[in-house]
Protein backbone atom coordinates (compact mmCIF):
# COMPACT_ATOMS: atom_id res chain seq x y z
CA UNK A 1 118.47 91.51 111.99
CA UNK A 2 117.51 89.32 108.93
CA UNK A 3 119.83 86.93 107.60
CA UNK A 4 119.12 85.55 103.96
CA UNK A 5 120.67 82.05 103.12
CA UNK A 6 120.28 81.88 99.21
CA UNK A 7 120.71 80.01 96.06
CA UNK A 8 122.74 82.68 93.93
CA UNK A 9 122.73 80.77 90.77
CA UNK A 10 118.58 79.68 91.18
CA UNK A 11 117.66 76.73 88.49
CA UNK A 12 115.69 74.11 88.47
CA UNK A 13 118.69 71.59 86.91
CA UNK A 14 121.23 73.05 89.96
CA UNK A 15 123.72 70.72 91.75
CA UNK A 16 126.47 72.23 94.86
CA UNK A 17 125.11 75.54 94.34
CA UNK A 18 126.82 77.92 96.16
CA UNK A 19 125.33 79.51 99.30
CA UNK A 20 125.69 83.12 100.36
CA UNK A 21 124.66 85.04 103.80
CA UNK A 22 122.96 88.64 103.42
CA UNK A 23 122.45 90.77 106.15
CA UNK A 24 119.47 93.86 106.04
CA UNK A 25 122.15 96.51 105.51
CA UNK A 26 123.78 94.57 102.52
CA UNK A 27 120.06 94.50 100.48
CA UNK A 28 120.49 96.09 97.34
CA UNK A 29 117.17 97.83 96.08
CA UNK A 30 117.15 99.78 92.74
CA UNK A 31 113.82 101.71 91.69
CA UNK A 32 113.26 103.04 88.61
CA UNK A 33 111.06 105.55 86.49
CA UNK A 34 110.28 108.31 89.45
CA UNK A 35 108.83 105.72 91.94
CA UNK A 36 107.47 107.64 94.86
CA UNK A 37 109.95 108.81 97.42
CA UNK A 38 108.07 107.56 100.57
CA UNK A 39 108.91 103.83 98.89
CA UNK A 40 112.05 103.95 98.83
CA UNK A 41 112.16 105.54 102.11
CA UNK A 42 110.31 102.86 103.98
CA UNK A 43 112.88 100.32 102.50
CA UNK A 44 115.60 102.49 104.17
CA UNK A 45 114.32 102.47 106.96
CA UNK A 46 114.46 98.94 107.19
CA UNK A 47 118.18 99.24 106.32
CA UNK A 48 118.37 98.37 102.48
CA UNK A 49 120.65 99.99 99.89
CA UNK A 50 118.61 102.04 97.98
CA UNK A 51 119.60 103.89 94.43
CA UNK A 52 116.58 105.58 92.09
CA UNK A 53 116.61 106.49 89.25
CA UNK A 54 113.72 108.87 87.41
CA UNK A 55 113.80 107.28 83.84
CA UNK A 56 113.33 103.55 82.47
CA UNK A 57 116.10 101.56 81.35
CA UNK A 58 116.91 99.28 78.26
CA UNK A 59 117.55 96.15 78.59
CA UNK A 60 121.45 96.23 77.92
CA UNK A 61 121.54 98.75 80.69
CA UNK A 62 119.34 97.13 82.63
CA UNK A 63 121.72 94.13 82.90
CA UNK A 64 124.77 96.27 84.20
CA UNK A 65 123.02 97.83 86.61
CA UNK A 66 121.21 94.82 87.77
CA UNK A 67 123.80 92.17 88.61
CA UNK A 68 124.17 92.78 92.46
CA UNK A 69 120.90 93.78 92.97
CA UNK A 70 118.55 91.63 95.21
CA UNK A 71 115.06 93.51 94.78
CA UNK A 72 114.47 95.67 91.54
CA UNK A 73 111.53 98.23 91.38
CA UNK A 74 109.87 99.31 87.88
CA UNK A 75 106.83 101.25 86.87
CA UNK A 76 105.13 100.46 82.92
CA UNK A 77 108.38 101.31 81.02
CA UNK A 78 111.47 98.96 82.09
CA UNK A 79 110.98 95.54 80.67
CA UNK A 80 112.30 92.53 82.41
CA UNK A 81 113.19 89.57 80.12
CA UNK A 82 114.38 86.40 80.40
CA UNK A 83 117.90 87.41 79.77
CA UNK A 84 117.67 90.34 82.04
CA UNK A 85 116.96 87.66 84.68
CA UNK A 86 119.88 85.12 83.40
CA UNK A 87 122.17 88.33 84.11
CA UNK A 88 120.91 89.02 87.92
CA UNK A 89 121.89 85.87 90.07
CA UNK A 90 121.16 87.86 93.71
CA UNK A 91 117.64 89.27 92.05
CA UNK A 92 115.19 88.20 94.93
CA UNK A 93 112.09 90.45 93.97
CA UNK A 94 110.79 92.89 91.62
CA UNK A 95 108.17 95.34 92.66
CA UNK A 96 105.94 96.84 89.74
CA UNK A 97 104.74 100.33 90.92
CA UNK A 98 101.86 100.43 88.86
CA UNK A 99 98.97 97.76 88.60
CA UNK A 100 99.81 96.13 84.95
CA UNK A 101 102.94 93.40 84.82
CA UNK A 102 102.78 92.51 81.24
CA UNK A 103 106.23 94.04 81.27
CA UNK A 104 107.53 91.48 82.92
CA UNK A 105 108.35 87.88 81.77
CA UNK A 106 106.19 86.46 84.25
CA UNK A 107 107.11 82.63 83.48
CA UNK A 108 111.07 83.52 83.35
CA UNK A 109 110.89 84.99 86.62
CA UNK A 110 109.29 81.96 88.28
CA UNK A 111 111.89 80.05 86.85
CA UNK A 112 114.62 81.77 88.04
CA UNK A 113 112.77 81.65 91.71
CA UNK A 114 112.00 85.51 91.43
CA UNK A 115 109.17 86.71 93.06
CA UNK A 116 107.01 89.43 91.35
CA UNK A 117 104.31 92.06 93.13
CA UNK A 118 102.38 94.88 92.20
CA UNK A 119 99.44 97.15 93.27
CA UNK A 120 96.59 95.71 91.83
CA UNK A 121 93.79 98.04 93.63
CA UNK A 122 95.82 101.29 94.59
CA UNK A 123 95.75 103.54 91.50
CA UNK A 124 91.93 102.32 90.71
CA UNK A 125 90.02 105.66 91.63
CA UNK A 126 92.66 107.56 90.47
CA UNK A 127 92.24 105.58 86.78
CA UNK A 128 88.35 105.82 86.71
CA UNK A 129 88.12 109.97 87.98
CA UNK A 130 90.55 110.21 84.75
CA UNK A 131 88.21 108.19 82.04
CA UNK A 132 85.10 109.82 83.73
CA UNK A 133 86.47 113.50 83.25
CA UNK A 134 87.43 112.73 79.71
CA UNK A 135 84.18 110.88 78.77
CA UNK A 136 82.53 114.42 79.69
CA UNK A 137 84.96 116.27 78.22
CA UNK A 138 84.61 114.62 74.73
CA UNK A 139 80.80 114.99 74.86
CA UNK A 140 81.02 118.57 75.63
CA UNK A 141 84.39 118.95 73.18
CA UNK A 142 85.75 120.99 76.00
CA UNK A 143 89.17 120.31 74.28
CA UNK A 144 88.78 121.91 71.47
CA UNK A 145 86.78 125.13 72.77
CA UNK A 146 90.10 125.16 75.35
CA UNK A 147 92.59 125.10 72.03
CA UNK A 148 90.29 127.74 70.61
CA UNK A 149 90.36 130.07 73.68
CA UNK A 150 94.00 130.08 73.67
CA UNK A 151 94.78 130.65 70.25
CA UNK A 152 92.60 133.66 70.67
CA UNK A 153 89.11 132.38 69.22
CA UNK A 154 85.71 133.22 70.81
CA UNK A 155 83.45 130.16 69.75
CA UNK A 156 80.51 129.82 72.25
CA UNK A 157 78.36 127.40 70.17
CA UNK A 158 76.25 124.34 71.44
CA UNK A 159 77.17 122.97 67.98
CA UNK A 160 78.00 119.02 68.70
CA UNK A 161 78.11 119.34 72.54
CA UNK A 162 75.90 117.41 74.71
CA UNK A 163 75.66 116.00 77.94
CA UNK A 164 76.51 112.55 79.35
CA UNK A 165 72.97 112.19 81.07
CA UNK A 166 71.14 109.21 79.51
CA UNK A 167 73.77 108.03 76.70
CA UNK A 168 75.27 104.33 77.05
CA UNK A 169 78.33 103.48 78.68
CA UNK A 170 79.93 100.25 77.44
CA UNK A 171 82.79 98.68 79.15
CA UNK A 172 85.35 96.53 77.88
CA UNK A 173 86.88 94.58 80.55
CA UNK A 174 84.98 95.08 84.13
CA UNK A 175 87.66 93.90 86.55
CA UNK A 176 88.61 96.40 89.40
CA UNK A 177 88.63 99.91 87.31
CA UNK A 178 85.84 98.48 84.99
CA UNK A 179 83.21 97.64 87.78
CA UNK A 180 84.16 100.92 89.99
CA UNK A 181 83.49 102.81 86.69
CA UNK A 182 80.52 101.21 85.94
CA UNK A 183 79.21 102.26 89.66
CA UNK A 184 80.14 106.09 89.35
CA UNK A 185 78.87 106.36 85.78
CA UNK A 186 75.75 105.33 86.70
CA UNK A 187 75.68 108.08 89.71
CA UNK A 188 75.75 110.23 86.69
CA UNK A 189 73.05 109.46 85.17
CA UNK A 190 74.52 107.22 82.68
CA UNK A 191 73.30 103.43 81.54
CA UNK A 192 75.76 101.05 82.16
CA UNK A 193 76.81 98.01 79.87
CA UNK A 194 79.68 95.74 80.02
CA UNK A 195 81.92 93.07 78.61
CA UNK A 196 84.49 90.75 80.20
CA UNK A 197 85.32 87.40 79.03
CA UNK A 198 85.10 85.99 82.84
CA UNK A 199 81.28 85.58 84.73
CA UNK A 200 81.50 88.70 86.33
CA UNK A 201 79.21 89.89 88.92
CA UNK A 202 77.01 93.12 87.78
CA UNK A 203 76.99 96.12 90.22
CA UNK A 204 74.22 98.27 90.64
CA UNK A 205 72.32 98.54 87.38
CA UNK A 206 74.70 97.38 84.51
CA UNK A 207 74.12 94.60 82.19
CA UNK A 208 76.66 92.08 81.06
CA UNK A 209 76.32 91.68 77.26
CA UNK A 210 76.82 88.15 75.57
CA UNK A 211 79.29 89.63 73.20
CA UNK A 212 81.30 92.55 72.01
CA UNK A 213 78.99 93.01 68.76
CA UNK A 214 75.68 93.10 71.21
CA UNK A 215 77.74 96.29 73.42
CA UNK A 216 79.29 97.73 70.73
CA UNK A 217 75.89 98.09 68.80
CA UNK A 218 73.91 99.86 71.70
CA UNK A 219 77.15 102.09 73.52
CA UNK A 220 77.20 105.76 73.00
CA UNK A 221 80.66 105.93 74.86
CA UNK A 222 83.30 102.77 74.87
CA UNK A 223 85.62 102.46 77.12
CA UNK A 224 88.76 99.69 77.21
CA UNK A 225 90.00 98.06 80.88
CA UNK A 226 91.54 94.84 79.89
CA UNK A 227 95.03 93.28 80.83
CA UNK A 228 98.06 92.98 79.35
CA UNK A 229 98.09 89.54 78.29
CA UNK A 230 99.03 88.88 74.82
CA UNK A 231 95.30 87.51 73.80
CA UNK A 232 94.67 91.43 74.18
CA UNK A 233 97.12 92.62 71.60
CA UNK A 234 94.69 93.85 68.60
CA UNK A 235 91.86 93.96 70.45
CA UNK A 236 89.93 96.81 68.48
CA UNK A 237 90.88 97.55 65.04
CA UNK A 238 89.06 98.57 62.47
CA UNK A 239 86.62 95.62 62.35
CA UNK A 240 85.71 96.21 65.98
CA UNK A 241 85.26 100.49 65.40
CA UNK A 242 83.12 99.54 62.15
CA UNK A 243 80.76 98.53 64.28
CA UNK A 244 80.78 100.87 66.82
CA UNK A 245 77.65 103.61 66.52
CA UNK A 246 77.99 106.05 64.57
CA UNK A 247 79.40 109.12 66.09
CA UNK A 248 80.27 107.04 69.41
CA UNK A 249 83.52 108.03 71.37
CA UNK A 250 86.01 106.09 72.43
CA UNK A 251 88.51 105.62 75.05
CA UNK A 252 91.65 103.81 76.13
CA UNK A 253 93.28 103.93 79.06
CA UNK A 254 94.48 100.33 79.71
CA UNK A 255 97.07 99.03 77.32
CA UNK A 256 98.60 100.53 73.80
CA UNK A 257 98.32 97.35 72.63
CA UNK A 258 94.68 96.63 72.59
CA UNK A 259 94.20 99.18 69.87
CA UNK A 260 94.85 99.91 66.21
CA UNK A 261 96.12 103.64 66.25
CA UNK A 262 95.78 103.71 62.56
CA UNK A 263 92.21 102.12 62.40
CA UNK A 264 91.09 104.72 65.03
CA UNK A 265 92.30 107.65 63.08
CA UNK A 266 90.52 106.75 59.77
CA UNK A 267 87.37 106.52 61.73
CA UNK A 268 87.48 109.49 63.43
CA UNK A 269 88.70 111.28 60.38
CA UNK A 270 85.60 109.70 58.70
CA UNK A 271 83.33 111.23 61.22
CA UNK A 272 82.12 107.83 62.64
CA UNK A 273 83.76 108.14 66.00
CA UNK A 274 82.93 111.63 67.33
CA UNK A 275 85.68 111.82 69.46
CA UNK A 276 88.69 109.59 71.09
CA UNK A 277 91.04 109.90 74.55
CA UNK A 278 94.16 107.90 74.98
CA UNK A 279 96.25 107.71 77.95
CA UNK A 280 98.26 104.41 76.60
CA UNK A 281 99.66 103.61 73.27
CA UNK A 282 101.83 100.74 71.67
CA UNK A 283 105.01 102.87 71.83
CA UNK A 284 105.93 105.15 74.50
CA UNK A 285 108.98 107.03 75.56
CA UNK A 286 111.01 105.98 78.22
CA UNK A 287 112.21 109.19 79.60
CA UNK A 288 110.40 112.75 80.22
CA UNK A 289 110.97 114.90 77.28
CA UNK A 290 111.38 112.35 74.47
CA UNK A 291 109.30 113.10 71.73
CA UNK A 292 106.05 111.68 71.45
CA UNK A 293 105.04 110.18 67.49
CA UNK A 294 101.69 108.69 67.08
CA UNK A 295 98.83 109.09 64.30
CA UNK A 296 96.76 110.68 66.31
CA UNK A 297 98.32 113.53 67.07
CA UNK A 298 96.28 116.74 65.37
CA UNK A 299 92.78 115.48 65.53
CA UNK A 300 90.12 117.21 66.59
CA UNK A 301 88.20 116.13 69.67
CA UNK A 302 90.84 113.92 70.37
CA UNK A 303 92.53 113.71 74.14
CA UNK A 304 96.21 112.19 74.34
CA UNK A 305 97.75 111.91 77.64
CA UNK A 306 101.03 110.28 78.69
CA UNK A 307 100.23 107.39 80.13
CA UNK A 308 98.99 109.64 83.58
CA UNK A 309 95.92 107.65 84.54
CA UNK A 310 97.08 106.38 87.99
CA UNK A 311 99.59 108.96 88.02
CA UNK A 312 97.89 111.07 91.00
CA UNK A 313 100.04 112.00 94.14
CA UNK A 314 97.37 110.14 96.28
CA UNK A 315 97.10 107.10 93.70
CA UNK A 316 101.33 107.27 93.89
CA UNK A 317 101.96 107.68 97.51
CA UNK A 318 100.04 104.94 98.18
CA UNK A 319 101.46 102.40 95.94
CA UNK A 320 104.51 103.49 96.68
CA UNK A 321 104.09 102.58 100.35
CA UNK A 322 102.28 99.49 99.02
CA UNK A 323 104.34 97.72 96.67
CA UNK A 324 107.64 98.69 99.09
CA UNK A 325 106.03 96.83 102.15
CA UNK A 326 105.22 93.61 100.41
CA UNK A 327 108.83 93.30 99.19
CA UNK A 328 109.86 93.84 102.75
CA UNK A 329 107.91 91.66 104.34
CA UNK A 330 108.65 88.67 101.51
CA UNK A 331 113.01 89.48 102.17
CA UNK A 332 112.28 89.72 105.63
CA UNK A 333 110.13 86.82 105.89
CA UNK A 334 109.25 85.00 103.31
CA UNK A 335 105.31 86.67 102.62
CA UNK A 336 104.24 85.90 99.35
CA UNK A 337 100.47 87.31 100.12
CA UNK A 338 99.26 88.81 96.66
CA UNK A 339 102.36 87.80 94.54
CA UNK A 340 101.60 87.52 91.09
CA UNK A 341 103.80 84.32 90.27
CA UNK A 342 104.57 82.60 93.36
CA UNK A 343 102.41 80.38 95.25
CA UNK A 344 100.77 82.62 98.34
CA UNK A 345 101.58 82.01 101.72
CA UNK A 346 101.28 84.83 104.54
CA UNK A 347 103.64 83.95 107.38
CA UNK A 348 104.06 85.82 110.71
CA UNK A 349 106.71 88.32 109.72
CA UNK A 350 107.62 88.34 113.39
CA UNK A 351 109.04 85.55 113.88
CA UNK A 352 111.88 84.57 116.28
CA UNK A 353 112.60 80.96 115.12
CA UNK A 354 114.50 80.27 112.39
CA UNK A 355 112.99 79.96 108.65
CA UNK A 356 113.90 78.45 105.83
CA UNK A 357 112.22 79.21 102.25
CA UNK A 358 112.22 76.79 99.46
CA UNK A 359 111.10 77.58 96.21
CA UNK A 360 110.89 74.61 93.99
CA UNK A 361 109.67 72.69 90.73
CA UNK A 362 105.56 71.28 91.49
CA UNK A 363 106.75 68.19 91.25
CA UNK A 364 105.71 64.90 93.82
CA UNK A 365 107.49 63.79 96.77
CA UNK A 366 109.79 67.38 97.59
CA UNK A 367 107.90 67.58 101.25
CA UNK A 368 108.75 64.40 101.52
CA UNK A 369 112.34 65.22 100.62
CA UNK A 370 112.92 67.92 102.63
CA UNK A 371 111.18 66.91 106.05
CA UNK A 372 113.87 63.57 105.61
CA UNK A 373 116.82 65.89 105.00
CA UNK A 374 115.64 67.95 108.48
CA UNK A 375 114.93 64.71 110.43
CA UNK A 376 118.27 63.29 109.25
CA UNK A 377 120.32 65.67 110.75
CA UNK A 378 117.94 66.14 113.52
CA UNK A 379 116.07 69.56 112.81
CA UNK A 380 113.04 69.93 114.89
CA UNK A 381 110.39 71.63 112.65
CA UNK A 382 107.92 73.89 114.70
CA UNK A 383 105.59 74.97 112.08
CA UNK A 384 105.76 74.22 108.49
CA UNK A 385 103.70 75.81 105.61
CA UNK A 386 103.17 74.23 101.79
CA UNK A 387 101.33 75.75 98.90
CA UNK A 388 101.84 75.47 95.30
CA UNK A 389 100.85 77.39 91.56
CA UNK A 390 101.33 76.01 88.64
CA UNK A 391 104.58 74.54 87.97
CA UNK A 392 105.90 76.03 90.87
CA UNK A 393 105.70 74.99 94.92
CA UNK A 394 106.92 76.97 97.85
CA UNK A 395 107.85 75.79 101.80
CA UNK A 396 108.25 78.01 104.31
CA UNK A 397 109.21 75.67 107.50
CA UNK A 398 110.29 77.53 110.65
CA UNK A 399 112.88 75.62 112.55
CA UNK A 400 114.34 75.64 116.42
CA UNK A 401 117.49 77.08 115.70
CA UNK A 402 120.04 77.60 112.70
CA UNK A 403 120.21 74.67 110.34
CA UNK A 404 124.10 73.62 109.23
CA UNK A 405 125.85 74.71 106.09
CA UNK A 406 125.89 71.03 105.35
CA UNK A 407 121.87 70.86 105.47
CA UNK A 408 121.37 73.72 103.07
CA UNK A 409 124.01 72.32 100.67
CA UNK A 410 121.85 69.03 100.96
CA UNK A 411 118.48 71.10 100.59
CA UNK A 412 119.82 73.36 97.71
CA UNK A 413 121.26 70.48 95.29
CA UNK A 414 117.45 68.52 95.33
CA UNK A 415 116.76 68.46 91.35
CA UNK A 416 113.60 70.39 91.96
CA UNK A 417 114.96 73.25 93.89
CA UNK A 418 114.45 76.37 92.35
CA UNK A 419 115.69 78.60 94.95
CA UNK A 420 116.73 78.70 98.75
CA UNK A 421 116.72 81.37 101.56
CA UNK A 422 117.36 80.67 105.45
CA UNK A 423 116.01 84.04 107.80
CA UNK A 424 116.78 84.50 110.75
């Protein structure tokens, strides 16, 4: 059995916050937007509270919903703000089921001691067997001969079709999907170029180009993998598709934001991008069956999908089973191995001492603080771990037995502490 000892009202300023006990069975877990069943079974297993629900909330909804709940799971869709987090007091955790968390107010969430995971490296083949299929399918405008076919139209023509064999491949971001792209284009027969604002190591035979100018003059076929961070917003508009080659294609399957939907559609109206496939785009629908408005829709060689580029059963299973098991093991105890805002420590999560996990402000002397609030009431500490990120530390210090409800008071009112969990 886990017991929990936390700081329900988490913040920085906090003094006699109140301290609450949580057993494994009393976990609340809600998942949103369809996230694969085999997560939310492995969390029952372990004995949560699970509810699911197949569609994204807003955030007024969001903040009913949320109140009691202690780990929240999303996909792209459900956005978690800084008030959404003001309203959820017992919010532990949220899992993002997909391998972007722009969604998430990343800074509000380590201020309200939350800690936030994702998949960064599950839905990656799934992404890149997507943007490879539609980079062939634009060259050979198997689209439109398919629209053809089925409104009846016999057009077997090698009129603007051509293979991939040869033509230039330039890639606009080449973190995990980018460089595993680069590496099965080139299997194909394809030349490989690339652009990322970090040094990033080349695989195989790609080039890194000094700028965006330098690969968008020489690719035959550009394709965006950046982030979600707000530097991305705008990315390529028409500036950036002017100086594309003529009769280039063009794909997007990483964030809405990062292109001008307008832009594109004057230049492939123009005739100066040959042909365009989307999978993201700056507004999407939140539930299945909402209609779908963008620009873009009735182009020629153009492919839209709905946002379905990691959205494999293989690619889902497995971040479902991912993302599930390291919001386990950080209730259970205390793991914050690949967390996207919390300092990482990995800590046995089989433990049979006592632990206590402090999350606080990155500020001198809190060790210090802590250790003399142990030794004062004469806590042996058997093992003790310390890292921090940014403005925020974390202290996972496994103890010889239960500490006193007088002790956590003491450790829960320091000015830096952020949040505070005992496990057990």
């Amino acid at each position: 059995m886990t017991m929990m000892t936390m700081n329900t009202t988490p913040t920085p300023e906090g003094s006699n916050l109140p301290i609450a006990t949580l057993e494994d069975s009393d976990v609340k877990v809600l998942l949103l937007e369809n996230i694969h069943a085999d997560g939310a079974e492995f969390l029952r297993h372990k004995g949560y509270q699970v509810e699911e629900l197949d569609r994204a909330l807003g955030e007024d909804e969001l903040i009913e919903k949320i109140r009691d709940v202690h780990v929240l799971g999303i996909r792209s869709t459900t956005y978690i703000t800084d008030r959404v987090l003001q309203n959820a007091p017992n919010l532990l955790a949220i899992g993002a089921f997909c391998i972007g968390t722009n969604q998430i107010d990343l800074e509000a969430a380590s201020r309200h001691g939350v800690a936030v995971f994702n998949a960064p490296y599950s839905n990656t083949r799934s992404v890149v067997e997507l943007a490879i299929a539609e980079i062939i399918s634009l060259a050979r405008r198997l689209h439109e001969k398919s629209t053809d076919m089925h409104n009846g139209i016999w057009n077997k023509s090698a009129a603007g079709s051509h293979e991939v064999r040869g033509r230039t491949l330039g890639i606009v971001g080449y973190g995990n999907i980018g460089s595993q792209l680069s590496v099965i284009a080139e299997a194909l027969g394809l030349s490989v170029i690339f652009y990322d604002l970090d040094d990033k190591l080349a695989l195989g035979n790609a080039r890194k180009c000094a700028t965006l100018d330098e690969l968008l003059e020489e690719a035959d076929v550009v394709s965006l993998h950046v982030d979600g961070r707000p530097g991305n917003a705008g990315l390529f508009g028409d500036e950036e598709m002017s100086k594309m080659k003529p009769r280039a294609l063009f794909l997007n399957l990483s964030r809405g934001i990062a292109v001008d939907t307008a832009a594109l559609r004057k230049h492939l109206e123009s005739g100066h991008i040959a042909g365009a496939a989307l999978d993201v785009f700056p507004v999407e629908p939140k539930a299945q069956g909402t209609p779908f408005e963008s620009e873009l829709r009735g182009i020629p060689n153009v492919i839209l999908t709905p946002h379905v580029g990691g959205s494999t059963q293989e690619a889902q299973k497995d971040i479902g089973r991912f993302v599930a098991a390291k919001l386990r093991a950080f209730t259970k105890s205390g793991s914050t191995s690949l967390a996207v805002n919390f300092p990482e420590l990995t800590v046995r999560s089989d433990h049979d001492r006592h632990r206590l996990a402090h999350v606080h402000r990155n500020a001198p002397g809190v060790l210090a603080q802590i250790n003399a609030i142990l030794g004062d009431h004469g806590v042996n500490i058997e093992s003790q771990q310390l890292n921090t990120r940014g403005e925020l530390g974390y202290v996972v210090t496994d103890v010889s037995e239960a500490v006193s409800d007088e002790v956590l008071k003491e450790l829960a009112t320091l000015p830096e502490t952020v949040r505070l969990r005992q496990l057990s």
